[in-house]
PDB file of N, CA and C in Angstrom:
ATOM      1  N   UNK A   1      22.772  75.805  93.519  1.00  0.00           N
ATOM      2  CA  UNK A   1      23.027  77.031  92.781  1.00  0.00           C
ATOM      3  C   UNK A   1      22.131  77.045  91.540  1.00  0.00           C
ATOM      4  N   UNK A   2      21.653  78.308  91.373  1.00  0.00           N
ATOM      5  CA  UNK A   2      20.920  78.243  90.230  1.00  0.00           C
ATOM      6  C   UNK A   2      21.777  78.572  88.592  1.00  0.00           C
ATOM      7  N   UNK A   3      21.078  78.177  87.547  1.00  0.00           N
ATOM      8  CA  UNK A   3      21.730  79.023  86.448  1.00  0.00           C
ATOM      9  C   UNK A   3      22.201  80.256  86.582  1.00  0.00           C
ATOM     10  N   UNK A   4      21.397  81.278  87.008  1.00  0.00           N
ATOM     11  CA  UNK A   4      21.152  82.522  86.758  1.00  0.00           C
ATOM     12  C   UNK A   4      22.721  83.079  87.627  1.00  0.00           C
ATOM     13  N   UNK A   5      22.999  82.346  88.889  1.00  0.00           N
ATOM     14  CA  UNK A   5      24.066  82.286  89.880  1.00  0.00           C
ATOM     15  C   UNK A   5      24.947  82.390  88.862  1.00  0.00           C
ATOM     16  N   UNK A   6      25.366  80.852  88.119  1.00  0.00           N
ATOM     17  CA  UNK A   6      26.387  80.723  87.699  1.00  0.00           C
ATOM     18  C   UNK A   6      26.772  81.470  86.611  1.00  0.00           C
ATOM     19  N   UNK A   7      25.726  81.669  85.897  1.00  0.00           N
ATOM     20  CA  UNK A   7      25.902  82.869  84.692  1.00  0.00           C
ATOM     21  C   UNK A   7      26.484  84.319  85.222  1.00  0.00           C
ATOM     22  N   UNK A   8      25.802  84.909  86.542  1.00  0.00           N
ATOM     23  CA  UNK A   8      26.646  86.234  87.089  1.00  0.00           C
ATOM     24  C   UNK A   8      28.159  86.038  87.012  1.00  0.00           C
ATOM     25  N   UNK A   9      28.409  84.501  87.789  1.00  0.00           N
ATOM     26  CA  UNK A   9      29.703  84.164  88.401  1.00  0.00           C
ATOM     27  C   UNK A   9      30.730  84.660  86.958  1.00  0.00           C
ATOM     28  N   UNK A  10      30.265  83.778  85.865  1.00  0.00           N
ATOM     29  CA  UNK A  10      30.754  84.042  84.895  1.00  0.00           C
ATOM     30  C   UNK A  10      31.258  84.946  84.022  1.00  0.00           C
ATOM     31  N   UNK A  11      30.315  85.891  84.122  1.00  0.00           N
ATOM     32  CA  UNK A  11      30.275  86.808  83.485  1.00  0.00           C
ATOM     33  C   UNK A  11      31.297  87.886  84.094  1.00  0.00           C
ATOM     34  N   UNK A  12      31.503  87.953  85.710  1.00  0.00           N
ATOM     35  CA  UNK A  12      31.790  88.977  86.401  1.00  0.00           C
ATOM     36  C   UNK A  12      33.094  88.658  86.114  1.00  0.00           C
ATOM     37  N   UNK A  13      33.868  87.324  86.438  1.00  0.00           N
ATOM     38  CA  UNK A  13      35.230  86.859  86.492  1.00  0.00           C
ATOM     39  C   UNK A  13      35.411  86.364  84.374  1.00  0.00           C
ATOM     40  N   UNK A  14      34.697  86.752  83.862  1.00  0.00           N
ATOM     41  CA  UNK A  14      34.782  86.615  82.157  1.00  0.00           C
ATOM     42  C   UNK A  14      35.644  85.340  81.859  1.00  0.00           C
ATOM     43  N   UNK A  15      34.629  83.976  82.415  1.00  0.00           N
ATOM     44  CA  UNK A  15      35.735  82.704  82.778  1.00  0.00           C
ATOM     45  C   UNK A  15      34.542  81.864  83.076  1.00  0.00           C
ATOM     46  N   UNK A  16      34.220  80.919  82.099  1.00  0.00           N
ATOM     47  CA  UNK A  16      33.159  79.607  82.977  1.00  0.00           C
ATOM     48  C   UNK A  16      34.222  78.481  82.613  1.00  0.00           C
ATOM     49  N   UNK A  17      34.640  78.211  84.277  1.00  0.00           N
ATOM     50  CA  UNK A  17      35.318  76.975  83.952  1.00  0.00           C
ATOM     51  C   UNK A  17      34.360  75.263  83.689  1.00  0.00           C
ATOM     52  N   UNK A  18      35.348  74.421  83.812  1.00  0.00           N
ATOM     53  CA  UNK A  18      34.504  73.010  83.157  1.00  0.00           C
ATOM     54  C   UNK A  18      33.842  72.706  84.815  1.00  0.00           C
ATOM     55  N   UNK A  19      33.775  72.957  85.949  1.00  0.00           N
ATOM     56  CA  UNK A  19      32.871  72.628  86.625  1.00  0.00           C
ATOM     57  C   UNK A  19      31.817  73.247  86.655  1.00  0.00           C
ATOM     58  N   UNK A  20      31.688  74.725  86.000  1.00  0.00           N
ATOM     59  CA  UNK A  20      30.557  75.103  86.475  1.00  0.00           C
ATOM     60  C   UNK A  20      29.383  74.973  85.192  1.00  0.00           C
ATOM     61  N   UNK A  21      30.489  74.257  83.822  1.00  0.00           N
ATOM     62  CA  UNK A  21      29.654  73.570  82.660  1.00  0.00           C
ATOM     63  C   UNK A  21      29.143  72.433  82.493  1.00  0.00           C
ATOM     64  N   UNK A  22      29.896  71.764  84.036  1.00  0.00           N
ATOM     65  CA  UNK A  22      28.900  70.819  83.982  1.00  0.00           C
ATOM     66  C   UNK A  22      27.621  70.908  84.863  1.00  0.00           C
ATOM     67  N   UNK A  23      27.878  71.828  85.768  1.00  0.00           N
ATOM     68  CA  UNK A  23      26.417  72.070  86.786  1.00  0.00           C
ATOM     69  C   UNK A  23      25.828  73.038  85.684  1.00  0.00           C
ATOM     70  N   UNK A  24      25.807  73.675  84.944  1.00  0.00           N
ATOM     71  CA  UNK A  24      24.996  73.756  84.003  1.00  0.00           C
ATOM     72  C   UNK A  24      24.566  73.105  83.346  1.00  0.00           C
ATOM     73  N   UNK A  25      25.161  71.908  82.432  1.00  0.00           N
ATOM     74  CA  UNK A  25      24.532  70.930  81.384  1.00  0.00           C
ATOM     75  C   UNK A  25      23.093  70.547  82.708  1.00  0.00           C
ATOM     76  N   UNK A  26      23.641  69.995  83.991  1.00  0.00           N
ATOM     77  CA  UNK A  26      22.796  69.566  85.421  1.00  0.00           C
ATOM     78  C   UNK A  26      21.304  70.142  85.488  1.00  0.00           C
ATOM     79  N   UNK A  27      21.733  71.145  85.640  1.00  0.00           N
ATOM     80  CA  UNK A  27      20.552  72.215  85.669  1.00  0.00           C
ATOM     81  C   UNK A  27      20.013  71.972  84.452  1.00  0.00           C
ATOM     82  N   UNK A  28      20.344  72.348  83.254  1.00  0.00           N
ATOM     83  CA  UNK A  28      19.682  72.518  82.244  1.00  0.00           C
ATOM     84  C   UNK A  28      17.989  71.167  81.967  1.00  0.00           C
ATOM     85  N   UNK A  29      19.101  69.984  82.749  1.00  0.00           N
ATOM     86  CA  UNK A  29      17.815  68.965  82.260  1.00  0.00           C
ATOM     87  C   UNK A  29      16.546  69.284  83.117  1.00  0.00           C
ATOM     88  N   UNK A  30      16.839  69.830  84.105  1.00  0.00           N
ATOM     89  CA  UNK A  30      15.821  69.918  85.094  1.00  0.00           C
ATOM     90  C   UNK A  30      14.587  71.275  84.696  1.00  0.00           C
ATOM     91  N   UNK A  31      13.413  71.237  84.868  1.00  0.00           N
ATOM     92  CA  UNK A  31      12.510  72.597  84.624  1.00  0.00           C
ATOM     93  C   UNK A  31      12.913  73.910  85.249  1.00  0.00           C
ATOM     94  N   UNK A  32      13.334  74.991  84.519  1.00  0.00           N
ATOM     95  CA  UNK A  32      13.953  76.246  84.753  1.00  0.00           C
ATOM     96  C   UNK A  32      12.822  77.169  84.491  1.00  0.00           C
ATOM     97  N   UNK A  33      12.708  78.680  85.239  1.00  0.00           N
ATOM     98  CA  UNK A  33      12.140  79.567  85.081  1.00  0.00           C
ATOM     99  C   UNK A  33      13.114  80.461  83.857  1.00  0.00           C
ATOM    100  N   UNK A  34      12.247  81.488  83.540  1.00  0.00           N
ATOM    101  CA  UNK A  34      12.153  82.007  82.134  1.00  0.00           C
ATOM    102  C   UNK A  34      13.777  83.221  82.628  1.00  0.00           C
ATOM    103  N   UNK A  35      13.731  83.520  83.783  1.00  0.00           N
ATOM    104  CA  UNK A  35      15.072  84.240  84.458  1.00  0.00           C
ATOM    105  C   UNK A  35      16.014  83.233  83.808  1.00  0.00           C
ATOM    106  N   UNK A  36      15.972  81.772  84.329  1.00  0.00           N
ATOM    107  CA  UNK A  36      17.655  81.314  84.371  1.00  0.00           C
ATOM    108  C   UNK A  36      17.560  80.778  82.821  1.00  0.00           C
ATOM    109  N   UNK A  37      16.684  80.583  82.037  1.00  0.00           N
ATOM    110  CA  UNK A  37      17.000  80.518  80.421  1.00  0.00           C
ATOM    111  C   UNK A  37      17.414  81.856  79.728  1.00  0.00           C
ATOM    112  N   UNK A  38      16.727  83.033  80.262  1.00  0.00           N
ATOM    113  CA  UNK A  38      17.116  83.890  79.445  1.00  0.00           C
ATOM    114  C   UNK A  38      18.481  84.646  80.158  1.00  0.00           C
ATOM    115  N   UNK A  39      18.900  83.948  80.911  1.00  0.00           N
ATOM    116  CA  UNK A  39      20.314  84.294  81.916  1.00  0.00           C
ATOM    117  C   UNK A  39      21.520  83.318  80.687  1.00  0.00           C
ATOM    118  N   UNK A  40      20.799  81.813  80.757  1.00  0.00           N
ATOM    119  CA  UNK A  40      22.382  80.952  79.842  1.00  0.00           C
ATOM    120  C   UNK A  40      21.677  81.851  78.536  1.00  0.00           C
ATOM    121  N   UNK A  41      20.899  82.493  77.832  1.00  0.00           N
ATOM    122  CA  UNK A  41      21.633  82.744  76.597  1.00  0.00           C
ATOM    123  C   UNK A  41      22.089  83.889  76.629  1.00  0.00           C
ATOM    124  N   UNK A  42      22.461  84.568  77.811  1.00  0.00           N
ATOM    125  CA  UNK A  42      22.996  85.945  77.620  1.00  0.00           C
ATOM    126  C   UNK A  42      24.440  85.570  77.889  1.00  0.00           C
ATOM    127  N   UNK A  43      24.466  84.059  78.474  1.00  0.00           N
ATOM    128  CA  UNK A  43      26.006  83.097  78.821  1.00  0.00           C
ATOM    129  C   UNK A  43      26.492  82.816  77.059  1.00  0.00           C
ATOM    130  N   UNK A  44      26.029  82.495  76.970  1.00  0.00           N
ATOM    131  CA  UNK A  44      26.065  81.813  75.231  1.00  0.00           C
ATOM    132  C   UNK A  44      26.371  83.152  74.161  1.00  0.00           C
ATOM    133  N   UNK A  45      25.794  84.642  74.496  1.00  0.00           N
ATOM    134  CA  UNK A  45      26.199  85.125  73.819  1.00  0.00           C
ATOM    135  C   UNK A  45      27.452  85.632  74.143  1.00  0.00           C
ATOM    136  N   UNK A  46      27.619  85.669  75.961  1.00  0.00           N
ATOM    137  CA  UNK A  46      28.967  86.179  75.569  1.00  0.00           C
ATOM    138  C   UNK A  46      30.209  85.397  75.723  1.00  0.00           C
ATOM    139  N   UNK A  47      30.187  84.355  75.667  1.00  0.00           N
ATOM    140  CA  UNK A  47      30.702  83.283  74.937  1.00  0.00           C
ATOM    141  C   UNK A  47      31.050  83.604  73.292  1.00  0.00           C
ATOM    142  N   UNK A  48      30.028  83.499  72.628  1.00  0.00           N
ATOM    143  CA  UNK A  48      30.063  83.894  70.957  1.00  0.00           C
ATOM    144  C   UNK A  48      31.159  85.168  70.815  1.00  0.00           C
ATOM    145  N   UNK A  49      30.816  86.160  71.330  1.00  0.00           N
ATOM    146  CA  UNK A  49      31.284  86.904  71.110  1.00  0.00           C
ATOM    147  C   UNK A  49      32.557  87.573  72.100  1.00  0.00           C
ATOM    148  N   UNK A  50      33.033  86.193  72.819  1.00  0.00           N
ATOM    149  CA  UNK A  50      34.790  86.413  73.400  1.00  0.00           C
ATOM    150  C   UNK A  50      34.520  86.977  74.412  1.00  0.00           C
ATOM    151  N   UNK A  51      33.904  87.855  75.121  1.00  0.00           N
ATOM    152  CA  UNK A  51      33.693  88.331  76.590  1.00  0.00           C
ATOM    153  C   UNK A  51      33.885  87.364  77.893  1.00  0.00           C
ATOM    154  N   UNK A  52      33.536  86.074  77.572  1.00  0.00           N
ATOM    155  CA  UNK A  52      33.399  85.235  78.433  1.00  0.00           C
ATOM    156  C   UNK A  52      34.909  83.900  77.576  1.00  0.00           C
ATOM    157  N   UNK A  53      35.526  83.665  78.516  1.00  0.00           N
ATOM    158  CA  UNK A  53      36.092  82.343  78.346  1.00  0.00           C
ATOM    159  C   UNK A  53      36.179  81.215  78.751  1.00  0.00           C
ATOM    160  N   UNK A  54      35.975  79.902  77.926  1.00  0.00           N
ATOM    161  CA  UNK A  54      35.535  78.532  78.493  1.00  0.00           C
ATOM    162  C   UNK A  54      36.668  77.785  78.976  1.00  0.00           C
ATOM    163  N   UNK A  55      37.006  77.281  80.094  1.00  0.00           N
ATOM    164  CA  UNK A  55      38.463  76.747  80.413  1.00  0.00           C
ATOM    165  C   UNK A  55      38.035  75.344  79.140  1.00  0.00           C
ATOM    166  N   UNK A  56      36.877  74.836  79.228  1.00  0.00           N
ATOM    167  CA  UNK A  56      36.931  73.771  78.168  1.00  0.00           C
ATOM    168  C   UNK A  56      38.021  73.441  76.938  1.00  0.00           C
ATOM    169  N   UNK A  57      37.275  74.937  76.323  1.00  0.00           N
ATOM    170  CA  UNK A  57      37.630  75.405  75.130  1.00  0.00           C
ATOM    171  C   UNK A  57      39.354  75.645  75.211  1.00  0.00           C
ATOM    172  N   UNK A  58      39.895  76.191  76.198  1.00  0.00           N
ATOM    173  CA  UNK A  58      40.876  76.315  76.390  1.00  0.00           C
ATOM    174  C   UNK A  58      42.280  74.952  76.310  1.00  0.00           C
ATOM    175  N   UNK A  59      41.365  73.966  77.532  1.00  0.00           N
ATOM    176  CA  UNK A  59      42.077  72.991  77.272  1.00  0.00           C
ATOM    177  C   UNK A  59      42.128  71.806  76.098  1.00  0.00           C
ATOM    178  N   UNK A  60      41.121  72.264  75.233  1.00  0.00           N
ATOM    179  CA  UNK A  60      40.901  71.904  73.942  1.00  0.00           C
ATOM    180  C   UNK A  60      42.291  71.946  72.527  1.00  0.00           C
ATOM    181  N   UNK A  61      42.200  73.693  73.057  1.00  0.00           N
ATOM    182  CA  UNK A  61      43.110  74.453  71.688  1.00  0.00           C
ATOM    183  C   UNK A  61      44.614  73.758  72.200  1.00  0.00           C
ATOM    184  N   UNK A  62      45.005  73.562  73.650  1.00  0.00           N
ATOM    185  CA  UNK A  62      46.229  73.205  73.978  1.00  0.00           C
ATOM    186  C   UNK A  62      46.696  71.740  73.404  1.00  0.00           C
ATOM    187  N   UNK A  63      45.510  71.118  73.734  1.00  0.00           N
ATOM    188  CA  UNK A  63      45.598  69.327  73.253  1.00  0.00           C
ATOM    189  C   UNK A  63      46.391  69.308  71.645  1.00  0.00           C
ATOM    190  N   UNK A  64      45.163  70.433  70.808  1.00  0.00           N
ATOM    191  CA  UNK A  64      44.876  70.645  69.312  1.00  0.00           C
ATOM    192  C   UNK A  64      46.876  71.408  68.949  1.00  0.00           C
ATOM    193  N   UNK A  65      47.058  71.646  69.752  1.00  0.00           N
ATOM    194  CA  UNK A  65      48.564  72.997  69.586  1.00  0.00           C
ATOM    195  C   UNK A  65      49.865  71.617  69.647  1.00  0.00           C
ATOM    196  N   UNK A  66      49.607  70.591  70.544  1.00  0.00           N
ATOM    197  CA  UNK A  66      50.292  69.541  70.588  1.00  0.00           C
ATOM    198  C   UNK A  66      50.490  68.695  69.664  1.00  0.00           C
ATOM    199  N   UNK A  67      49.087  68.222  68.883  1.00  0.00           N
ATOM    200  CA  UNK A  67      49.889  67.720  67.827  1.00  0.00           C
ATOM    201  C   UNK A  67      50.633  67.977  66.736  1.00  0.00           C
TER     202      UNK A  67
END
């Protein structure tokens, strides 16, 4: 799967869970065309700006709510 894949996936269902952040970190090390970079920062922005939600992040705030 490419970036550019997983960024649609994301975007459409407004949800990147932690598997598909880690086949991204994956991808990322490897040489990408100028599509799937300028695809994760359109991931990243809508991330920033709440459109998109990270299950990461999610199971983060729950850990953080526990203590």
């Amino acid at each position: 799967m490419r970036i550019r894949e997983i960024v649609q996936q994301a975007i459409a269902e407004q949800y990147l869970t932690v598997a598909a952040e880690e086949q991204l970190r994956q991808l990322l090390t490897t040489k990408n065309d100028r599509e799937d970079l300028v695809a994760f920062l359109l991931l990243q922005q809508a991330v920033m700006n709440g459109s998109v939600q990270q299950q990461s992040r999610e199971s983060l705030y729950q850990k953080l709510e526990r203590v």
